[in-house]
N, C-alpha and C. Protein backbone atom coordinates (compact mmCIF):
# COMPACT_ATOMS: atom_id res chain seq x y z
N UNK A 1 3.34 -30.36 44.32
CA UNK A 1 4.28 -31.36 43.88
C UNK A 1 5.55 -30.69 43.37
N UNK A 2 6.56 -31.62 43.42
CA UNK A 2 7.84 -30.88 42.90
C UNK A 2 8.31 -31.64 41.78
N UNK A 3 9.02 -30.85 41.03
CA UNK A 3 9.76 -31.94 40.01
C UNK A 3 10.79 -31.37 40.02
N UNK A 4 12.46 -32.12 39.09
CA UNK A 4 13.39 -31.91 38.76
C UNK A 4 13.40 -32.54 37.11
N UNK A 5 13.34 -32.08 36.17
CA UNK A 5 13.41 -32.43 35.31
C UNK A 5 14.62 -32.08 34.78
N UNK A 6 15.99 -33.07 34.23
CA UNK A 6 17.09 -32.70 33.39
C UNK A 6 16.83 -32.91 32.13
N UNK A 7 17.54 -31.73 31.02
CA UNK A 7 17.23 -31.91 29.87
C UNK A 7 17.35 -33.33 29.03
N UNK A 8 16.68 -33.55 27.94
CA UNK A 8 16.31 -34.46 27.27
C UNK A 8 17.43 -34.74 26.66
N UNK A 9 17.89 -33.59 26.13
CA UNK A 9 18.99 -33.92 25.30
C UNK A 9 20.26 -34.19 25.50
N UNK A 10 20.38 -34.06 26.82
CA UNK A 10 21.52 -34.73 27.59
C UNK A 10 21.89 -35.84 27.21
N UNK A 11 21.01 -36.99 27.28
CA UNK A 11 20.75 -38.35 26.98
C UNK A 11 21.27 -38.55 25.77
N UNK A 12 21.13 -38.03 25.06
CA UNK A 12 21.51 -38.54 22.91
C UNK A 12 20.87 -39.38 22.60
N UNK A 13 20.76 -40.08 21.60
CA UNK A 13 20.00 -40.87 20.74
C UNK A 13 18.45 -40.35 20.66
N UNK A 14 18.03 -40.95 20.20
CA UNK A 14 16.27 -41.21 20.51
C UNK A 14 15.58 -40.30 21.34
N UNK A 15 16.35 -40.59 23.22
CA UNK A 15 15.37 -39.41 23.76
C UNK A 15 16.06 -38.35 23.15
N UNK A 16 16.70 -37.55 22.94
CA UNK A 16 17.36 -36.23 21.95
C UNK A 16 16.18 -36.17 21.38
N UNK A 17 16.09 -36.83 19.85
CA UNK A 17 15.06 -36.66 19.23
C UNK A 17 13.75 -36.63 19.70
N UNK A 18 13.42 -37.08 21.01
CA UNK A 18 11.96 -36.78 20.89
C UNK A 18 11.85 -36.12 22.64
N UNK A 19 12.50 -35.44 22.51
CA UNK A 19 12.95 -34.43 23.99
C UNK A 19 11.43 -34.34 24.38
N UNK A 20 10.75 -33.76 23.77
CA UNK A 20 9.64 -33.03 24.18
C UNK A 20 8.56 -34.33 25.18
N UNK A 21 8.51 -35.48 24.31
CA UNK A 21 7.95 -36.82 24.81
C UNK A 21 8.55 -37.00 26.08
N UNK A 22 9.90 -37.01 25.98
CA UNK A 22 10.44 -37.79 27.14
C UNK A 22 9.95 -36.41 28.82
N UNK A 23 9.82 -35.33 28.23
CA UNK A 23 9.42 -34.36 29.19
C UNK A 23 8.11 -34.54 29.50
N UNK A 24 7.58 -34.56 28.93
CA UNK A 24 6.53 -34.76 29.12
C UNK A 24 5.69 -35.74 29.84
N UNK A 25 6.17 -36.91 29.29
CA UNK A 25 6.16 -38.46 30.40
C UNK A 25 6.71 -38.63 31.49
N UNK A 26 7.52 -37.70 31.74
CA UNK A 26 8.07 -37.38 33.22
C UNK A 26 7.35 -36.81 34.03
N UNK A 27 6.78 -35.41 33.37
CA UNK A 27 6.03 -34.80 34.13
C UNK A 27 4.63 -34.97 34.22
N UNK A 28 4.21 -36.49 34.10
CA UNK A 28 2.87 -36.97 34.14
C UNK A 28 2.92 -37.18 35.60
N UNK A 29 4.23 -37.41 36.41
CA UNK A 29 4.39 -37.91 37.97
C UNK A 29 4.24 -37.26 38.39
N UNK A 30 4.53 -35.90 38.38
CA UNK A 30 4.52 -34.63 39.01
C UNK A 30 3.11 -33.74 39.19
N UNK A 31 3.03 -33.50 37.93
CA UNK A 31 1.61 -32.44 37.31
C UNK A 31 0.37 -32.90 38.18
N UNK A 32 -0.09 -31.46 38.61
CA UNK A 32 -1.72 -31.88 38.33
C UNK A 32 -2.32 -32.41 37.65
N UNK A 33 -3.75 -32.38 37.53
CA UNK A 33 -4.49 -32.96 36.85
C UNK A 33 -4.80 -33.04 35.70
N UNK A 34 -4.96 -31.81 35.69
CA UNK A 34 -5.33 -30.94 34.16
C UNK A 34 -4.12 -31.00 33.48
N UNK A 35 -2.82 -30.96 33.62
CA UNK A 35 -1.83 -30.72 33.23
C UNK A 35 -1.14 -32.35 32.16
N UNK A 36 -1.91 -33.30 33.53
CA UNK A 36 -1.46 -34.59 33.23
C UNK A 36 -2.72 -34.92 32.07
N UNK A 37 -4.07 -34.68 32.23
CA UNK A 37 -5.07 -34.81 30.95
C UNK A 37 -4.37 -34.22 29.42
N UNK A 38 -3.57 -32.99 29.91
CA UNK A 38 -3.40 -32.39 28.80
C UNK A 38 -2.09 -33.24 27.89
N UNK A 39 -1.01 -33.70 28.94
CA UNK A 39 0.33 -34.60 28.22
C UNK A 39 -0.53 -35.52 27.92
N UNK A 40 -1.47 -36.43 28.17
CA UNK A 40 -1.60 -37.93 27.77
C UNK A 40 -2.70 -37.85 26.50
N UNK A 41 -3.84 -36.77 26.53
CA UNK A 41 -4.15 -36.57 25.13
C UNK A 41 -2.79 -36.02 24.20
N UNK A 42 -2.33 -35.04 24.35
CA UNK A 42 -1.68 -34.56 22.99
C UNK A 42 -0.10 -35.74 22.81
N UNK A 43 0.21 -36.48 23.76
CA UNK A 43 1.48 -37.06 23.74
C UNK A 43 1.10 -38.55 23.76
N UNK A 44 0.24 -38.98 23.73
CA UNK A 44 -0.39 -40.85 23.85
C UNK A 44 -1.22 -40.74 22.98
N UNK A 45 -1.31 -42.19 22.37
CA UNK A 45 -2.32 -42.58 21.54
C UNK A 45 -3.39 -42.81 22.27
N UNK A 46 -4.11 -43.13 21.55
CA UNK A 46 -5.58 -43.68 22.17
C UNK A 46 -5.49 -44.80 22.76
N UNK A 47 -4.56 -45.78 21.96
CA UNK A 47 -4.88 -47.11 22.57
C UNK A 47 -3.32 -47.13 23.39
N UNK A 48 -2.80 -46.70 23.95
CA UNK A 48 -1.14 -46.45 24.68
C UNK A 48 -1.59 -47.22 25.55
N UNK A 49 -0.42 -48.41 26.34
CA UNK A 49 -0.02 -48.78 27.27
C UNK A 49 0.97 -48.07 28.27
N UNK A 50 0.62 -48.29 29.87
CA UNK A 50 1.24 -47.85 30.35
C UNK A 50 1.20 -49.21 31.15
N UNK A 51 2.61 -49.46 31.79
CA UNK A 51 2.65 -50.93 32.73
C UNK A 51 4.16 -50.27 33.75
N UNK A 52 4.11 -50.83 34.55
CA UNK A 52 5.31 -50.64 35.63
C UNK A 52 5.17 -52.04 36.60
N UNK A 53 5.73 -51.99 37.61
CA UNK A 53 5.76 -53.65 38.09
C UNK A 53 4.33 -53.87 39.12
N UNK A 54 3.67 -52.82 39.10
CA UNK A 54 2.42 -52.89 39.65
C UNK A 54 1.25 -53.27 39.25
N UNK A 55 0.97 -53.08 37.83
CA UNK A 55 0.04 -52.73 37.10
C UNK A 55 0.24 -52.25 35.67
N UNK A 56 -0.58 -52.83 34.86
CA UNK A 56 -0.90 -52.58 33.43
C UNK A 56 -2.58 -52.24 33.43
N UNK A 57 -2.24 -51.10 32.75
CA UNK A 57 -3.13 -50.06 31.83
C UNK A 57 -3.43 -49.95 30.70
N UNK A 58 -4.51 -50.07 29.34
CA UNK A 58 -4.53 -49.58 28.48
C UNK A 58 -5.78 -48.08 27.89
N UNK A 59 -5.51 -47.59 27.05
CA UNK A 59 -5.90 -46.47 26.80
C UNK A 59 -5.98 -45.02 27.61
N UNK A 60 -5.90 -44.18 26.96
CA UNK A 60 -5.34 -42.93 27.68
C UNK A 60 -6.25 -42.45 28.93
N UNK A 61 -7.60 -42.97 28.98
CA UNK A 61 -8.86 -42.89 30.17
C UNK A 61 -7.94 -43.18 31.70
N UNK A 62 -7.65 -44.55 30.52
CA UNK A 62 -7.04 -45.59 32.38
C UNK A 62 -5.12 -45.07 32.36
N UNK A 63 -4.64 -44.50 31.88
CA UNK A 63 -3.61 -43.55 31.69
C UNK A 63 -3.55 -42.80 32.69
N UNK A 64 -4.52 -41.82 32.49
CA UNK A 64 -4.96 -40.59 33.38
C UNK A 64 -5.44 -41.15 34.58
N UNK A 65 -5.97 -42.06 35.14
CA UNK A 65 -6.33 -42.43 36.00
C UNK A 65 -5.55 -42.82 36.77
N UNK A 66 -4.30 -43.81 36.41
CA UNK A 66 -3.76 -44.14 36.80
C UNK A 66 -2.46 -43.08 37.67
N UNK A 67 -2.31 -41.82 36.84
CA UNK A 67 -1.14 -40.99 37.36
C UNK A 67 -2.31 -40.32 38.11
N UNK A 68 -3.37 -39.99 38.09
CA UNK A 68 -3.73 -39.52 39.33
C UNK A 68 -4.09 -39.41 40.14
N UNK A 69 -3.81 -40.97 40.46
CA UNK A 69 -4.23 -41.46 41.46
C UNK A 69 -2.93 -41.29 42.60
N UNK A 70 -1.37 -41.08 41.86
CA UNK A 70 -0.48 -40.45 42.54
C UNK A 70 -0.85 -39.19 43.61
N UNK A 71 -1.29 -38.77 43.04
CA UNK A 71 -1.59 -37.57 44.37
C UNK A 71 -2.36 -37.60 45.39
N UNK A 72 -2.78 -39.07 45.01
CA UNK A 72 -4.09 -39.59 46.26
C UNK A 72 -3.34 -40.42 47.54
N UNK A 73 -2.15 -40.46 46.84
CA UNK A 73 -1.30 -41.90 47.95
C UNK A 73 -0.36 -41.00 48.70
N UNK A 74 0.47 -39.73 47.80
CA UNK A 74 1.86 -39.37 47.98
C UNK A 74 1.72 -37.78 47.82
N UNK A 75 2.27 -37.00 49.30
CA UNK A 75 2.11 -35.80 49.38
C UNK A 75 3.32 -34.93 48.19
N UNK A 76 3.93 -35.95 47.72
CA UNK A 76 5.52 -35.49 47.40
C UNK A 76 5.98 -36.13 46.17
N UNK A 77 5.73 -35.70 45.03
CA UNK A 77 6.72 -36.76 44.01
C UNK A 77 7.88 -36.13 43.36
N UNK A 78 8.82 -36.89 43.73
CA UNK A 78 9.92 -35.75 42.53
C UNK A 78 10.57 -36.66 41.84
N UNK A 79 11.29 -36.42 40.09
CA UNK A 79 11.63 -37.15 39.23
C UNK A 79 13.01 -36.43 38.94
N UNK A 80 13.73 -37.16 38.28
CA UNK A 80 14.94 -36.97 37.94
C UNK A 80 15.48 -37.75 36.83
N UNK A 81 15.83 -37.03 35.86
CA UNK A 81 16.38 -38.11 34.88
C UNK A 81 17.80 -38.39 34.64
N UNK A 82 18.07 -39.64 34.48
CA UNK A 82 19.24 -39.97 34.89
C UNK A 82 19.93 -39.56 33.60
N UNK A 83 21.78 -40.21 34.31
CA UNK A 83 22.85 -39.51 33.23
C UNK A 83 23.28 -40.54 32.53
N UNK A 84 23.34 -41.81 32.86
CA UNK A 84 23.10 -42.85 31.68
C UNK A 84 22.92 -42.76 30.56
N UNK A 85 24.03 -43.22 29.73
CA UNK A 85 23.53 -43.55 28.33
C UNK A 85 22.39 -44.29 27.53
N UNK A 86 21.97 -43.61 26.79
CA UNK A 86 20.27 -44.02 26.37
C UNK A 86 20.53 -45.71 25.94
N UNK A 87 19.67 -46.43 26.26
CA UNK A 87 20.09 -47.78 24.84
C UNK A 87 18.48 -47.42 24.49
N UNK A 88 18.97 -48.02 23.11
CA UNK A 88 17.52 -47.63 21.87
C UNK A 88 17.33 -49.07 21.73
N UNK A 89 16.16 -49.20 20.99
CA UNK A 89 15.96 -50.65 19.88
C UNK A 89 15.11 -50.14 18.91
N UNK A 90 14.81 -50.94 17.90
CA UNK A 90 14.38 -50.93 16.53
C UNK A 90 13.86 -51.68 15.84
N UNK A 91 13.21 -51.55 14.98
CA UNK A 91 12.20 -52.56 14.69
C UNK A 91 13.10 -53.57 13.69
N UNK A 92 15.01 -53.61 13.77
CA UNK A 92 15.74 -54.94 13.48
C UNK A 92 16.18 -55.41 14.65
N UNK A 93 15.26 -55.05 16.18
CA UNK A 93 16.16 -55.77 17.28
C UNK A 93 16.38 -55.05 18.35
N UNK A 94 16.53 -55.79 19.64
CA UNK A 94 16.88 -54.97 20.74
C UNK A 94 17.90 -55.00 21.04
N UNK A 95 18.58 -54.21 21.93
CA UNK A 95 20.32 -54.32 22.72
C UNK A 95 19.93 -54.39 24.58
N UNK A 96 18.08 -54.45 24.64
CA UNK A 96 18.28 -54.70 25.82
C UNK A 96 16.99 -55.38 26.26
N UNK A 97 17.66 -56.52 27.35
CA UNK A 97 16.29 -57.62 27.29
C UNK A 97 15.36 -56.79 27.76
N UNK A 98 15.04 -56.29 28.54
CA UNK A 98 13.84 -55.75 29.76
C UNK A 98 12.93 -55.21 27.82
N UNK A 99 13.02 -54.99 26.85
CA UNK A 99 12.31 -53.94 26.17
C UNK A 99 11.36 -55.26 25.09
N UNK A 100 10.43 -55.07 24.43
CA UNK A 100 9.63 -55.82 23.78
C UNK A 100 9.91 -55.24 22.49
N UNK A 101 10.13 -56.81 21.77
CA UNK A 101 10.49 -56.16 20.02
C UNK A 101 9.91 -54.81 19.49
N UNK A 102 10.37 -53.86 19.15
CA UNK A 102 9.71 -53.31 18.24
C UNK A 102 9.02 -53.22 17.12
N UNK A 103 7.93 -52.82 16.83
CA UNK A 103 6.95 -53.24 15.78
C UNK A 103 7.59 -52.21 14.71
N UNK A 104 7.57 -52.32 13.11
CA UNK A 104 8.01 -51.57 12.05
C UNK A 104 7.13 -50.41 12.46
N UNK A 105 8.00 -49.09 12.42
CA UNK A 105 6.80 -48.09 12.36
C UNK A 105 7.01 -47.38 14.03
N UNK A 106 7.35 -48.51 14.67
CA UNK A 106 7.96 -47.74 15.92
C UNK A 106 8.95 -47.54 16.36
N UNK A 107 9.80 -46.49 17.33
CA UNK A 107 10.83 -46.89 18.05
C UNK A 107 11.02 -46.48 19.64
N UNK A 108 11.48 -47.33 20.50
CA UNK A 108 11.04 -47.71 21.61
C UNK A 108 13.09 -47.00 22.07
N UNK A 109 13.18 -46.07 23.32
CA UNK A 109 14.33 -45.80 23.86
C UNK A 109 14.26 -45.80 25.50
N UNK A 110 14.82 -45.65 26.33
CA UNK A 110 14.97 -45.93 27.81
C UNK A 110 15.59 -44.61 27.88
N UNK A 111 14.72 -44.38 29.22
CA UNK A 111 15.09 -43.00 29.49
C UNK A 111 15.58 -43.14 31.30
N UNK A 112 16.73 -43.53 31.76
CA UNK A 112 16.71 -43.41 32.86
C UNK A 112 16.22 -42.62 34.05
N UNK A 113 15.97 -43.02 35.56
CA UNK A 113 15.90 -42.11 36.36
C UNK A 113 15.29 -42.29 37.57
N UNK A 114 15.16 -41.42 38.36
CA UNK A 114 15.16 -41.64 39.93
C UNK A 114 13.99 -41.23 39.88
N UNK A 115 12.71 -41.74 41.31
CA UNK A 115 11.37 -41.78 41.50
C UNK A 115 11.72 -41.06 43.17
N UNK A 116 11.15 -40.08 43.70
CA UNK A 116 11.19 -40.15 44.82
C UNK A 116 9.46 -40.34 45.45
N UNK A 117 9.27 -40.91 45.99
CA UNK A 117 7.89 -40.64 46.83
C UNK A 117 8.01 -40.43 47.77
N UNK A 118 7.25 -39.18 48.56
CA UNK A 118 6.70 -38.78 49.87
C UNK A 118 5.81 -39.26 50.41
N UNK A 119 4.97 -39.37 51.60
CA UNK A 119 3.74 -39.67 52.34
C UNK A 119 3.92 -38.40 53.23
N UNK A 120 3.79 -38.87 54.07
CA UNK A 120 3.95 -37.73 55.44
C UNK A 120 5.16 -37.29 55.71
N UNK A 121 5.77 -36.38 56.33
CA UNK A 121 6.46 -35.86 56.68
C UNK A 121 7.58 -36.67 57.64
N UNK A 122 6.45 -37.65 58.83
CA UNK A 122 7.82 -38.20 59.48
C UNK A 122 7.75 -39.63 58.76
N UNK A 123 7.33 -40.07 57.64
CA UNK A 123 7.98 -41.33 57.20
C UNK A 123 8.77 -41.27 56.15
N UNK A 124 9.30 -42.01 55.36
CA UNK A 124 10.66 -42.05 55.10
C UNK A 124 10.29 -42.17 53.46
N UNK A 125 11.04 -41.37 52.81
CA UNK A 125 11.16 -41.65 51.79
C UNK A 125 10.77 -43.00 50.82
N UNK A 126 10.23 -42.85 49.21
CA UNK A 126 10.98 -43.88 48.88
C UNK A 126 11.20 -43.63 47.66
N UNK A 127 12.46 -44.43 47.64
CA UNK A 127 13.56 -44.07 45.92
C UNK A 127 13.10 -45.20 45.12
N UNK A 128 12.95 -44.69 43.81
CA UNK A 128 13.04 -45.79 42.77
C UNK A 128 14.01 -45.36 41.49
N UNK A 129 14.67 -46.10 41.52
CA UNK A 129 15.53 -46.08 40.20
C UNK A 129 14.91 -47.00 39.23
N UNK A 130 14.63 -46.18 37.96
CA UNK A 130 14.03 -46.36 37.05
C UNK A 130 14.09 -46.27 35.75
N UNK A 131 13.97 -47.61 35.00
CA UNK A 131 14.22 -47.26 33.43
C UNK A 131 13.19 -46.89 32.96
N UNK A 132 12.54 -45.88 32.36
CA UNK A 132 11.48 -45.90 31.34
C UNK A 132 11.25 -46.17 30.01
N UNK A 133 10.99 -46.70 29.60
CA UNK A 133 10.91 -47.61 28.33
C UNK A 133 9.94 -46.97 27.25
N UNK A 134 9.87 -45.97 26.64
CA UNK A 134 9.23 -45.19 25.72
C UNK A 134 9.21 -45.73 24.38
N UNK A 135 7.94 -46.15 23.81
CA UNK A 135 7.94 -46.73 22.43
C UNK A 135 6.53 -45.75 21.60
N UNK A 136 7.63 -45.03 20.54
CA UNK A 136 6.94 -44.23 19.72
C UNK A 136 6.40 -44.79 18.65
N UNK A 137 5.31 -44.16 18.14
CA UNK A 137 4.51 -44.44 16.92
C UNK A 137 5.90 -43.37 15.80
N UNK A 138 6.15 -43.62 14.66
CA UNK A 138 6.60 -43.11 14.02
C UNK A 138 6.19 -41.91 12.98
N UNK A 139 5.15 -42.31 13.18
CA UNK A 139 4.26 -41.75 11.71
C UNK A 139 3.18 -40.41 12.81
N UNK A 140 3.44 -40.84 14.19
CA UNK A 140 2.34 -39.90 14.52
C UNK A 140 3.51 -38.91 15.84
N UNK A 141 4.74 -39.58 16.37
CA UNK A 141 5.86 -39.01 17.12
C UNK A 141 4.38 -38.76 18.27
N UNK A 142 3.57 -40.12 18.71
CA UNK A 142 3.34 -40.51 19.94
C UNK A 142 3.67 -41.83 20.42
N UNK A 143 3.47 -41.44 22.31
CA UNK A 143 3.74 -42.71 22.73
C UNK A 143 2.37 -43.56 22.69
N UNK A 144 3.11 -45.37 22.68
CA UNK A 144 2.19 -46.45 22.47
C UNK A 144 2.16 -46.95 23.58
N UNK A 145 3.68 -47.18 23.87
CA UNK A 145 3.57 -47.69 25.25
C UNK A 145 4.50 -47.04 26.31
N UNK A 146 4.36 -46.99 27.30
CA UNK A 146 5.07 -46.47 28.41
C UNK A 146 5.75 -47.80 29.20
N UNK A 147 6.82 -47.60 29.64
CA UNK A 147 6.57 -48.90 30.51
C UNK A 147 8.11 -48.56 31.76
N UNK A 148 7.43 -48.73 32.58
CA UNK A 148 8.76 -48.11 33.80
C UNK A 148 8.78 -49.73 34.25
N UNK A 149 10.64 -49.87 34.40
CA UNK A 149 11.19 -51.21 34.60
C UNK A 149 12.00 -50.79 36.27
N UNK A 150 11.13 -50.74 37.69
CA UNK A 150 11.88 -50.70 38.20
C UNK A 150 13.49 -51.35 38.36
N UNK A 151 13.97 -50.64 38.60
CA UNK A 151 15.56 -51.55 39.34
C UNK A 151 15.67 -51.79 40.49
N UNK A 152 14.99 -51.72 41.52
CA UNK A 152 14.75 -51.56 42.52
C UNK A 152 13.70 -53.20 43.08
N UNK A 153 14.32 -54.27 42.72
CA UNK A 153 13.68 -55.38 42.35
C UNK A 153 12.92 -55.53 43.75
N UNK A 154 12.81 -55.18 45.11
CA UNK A 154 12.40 -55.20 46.20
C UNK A 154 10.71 -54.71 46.06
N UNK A 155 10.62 -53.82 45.45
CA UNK A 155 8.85 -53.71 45.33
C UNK A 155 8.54 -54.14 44.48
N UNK A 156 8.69 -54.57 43.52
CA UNK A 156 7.71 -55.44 42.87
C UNK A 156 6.67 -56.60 43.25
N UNK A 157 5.15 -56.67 42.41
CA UNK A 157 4.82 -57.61 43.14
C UNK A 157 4.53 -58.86 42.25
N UNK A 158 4.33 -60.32 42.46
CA UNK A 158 4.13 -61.10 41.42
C UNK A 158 3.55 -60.41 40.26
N UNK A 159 3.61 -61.61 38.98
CA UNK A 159 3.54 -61.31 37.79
C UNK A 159 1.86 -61.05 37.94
N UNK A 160 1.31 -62.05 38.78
CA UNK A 160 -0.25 -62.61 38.56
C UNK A 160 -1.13 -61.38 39.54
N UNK A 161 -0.23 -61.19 40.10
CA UNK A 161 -1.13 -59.51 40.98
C UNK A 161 -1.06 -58.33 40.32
N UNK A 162 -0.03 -58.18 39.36
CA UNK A 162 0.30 -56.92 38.53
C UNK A 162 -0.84 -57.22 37.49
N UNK A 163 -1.23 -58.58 36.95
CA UNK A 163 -1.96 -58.74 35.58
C UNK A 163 -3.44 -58.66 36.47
N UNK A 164 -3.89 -59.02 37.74
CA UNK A 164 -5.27 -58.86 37.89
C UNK A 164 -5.17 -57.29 38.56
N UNK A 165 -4.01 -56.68 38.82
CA UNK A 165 -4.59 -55.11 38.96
C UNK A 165 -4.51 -54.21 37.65
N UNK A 166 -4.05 -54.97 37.01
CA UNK A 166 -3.90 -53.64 35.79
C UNK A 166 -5.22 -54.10 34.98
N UNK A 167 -6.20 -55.20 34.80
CA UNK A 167 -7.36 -55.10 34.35
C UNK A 167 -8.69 -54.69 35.29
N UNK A 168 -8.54 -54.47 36.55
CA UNK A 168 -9.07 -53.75 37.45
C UNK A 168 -9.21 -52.75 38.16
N UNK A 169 -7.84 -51.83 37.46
CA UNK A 169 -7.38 -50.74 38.63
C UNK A 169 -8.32 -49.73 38.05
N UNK A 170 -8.45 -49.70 36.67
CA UNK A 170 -9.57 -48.55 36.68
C UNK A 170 -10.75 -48.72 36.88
N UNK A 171 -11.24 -49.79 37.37
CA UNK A 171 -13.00 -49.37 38.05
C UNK A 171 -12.51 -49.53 39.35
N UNK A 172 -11.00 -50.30 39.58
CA UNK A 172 -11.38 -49.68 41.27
C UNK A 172 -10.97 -47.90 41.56
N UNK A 173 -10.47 -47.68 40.83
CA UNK A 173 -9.97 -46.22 41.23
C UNK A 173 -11.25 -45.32 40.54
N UNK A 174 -12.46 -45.87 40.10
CA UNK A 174 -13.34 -45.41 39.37
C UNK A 174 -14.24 -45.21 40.83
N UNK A 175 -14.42 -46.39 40.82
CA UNK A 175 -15.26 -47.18 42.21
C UNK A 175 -14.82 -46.01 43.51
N UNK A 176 -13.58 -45.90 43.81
CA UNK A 176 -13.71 -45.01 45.00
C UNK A 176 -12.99 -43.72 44.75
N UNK A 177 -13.29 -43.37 43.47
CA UNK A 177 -13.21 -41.81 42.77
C UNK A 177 -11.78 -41.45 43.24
N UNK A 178 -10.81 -42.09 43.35
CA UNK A 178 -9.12 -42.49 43.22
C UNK A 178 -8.70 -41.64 41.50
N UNK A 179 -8.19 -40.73 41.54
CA UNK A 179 -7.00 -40.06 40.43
C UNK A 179 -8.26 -40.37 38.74
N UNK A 180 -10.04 -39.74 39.48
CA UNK A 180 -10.55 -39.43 38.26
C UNK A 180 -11.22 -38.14 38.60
């Protein structure tokens, strides 16, 4: 797998401060296995959400499962973080709809950036431009929730297929030993 990772601190605000997170959650797309076990214990809580327009996840089991099951679909992932200015929110409010109030105790920043996926060689790319939506525990400087907001409004799939795969995706990816 390849990655491109640009520094954290490029960005300012929030991701600045928690550079190391925002690297790290990047390179959950990329990494092996072991690599990706190792970011989601030391960088996720126990009970962390991860959701994107496919699927919702909770706890770091179905976390891990979920990114590695990337390497089961896609010969190729590469990430890029964008040059966009960060928007933050806070537990007096957001400045941007796509993000869910913040709870006291957390703070939640968007980390822009580009998704590439591979398959085979002669099919074609695919790009996702992507906000990531990072909401920290304060008291512990882990993530709670993850949450990638494609922009790319063309793949997404209903609300009601994303909510019955994200309470199923880990026994199906259990079920046919998919990214465990």
């Amino acid at each position: 797998m390849s990655s491109t990772l640009a520094s954290a601190a490029s960005t300012g605000g929030l991701a600045a401060k928690y550079s190391s997170l925002v690297k790290a959650a990047l390179q959950l797309y990329t990494a092996d296995t072991a690599t990706q076990a190792s970011i989601v214990k030391s960088h996720y809580t126990d009970t962390a959400t991860f959701e994107d327009p496919l699927m919702i996840v909770n706890g770091t089991a179905n976390i891990e499962a979920q990114f590695n099951s990337l390497h089961k679909f896609f010969s190729s992932i590469s990430v890029t973080e964008g040059v966009k200015s960060t928007t933050t929110t806070s537990a007096s409010g957001g400045v941007d709809s796509t993000t869910t109030p913040t709870k006291p105790g957390e703070e939640t920043f968007v980390v822009p950036n580009t998704q590439i996926y591979k398959t085979k060689p002669e099919k074609p790319e695919t790009v996702i431009e992507c906000n990531t939506l990072l909401t920290v525990d304060t008291a512990t400087s882990k993530i709670v929730r993850h949450h990638d907001v494609w922009l790319n409004k063309s793949f997404e799939n209903p609300t009601v297929v994303k909510k019955v795969g994200g309470w199923t995706s880990s026994a199906i990816f259990k079920l046919f030993n998919v990214g465990v």
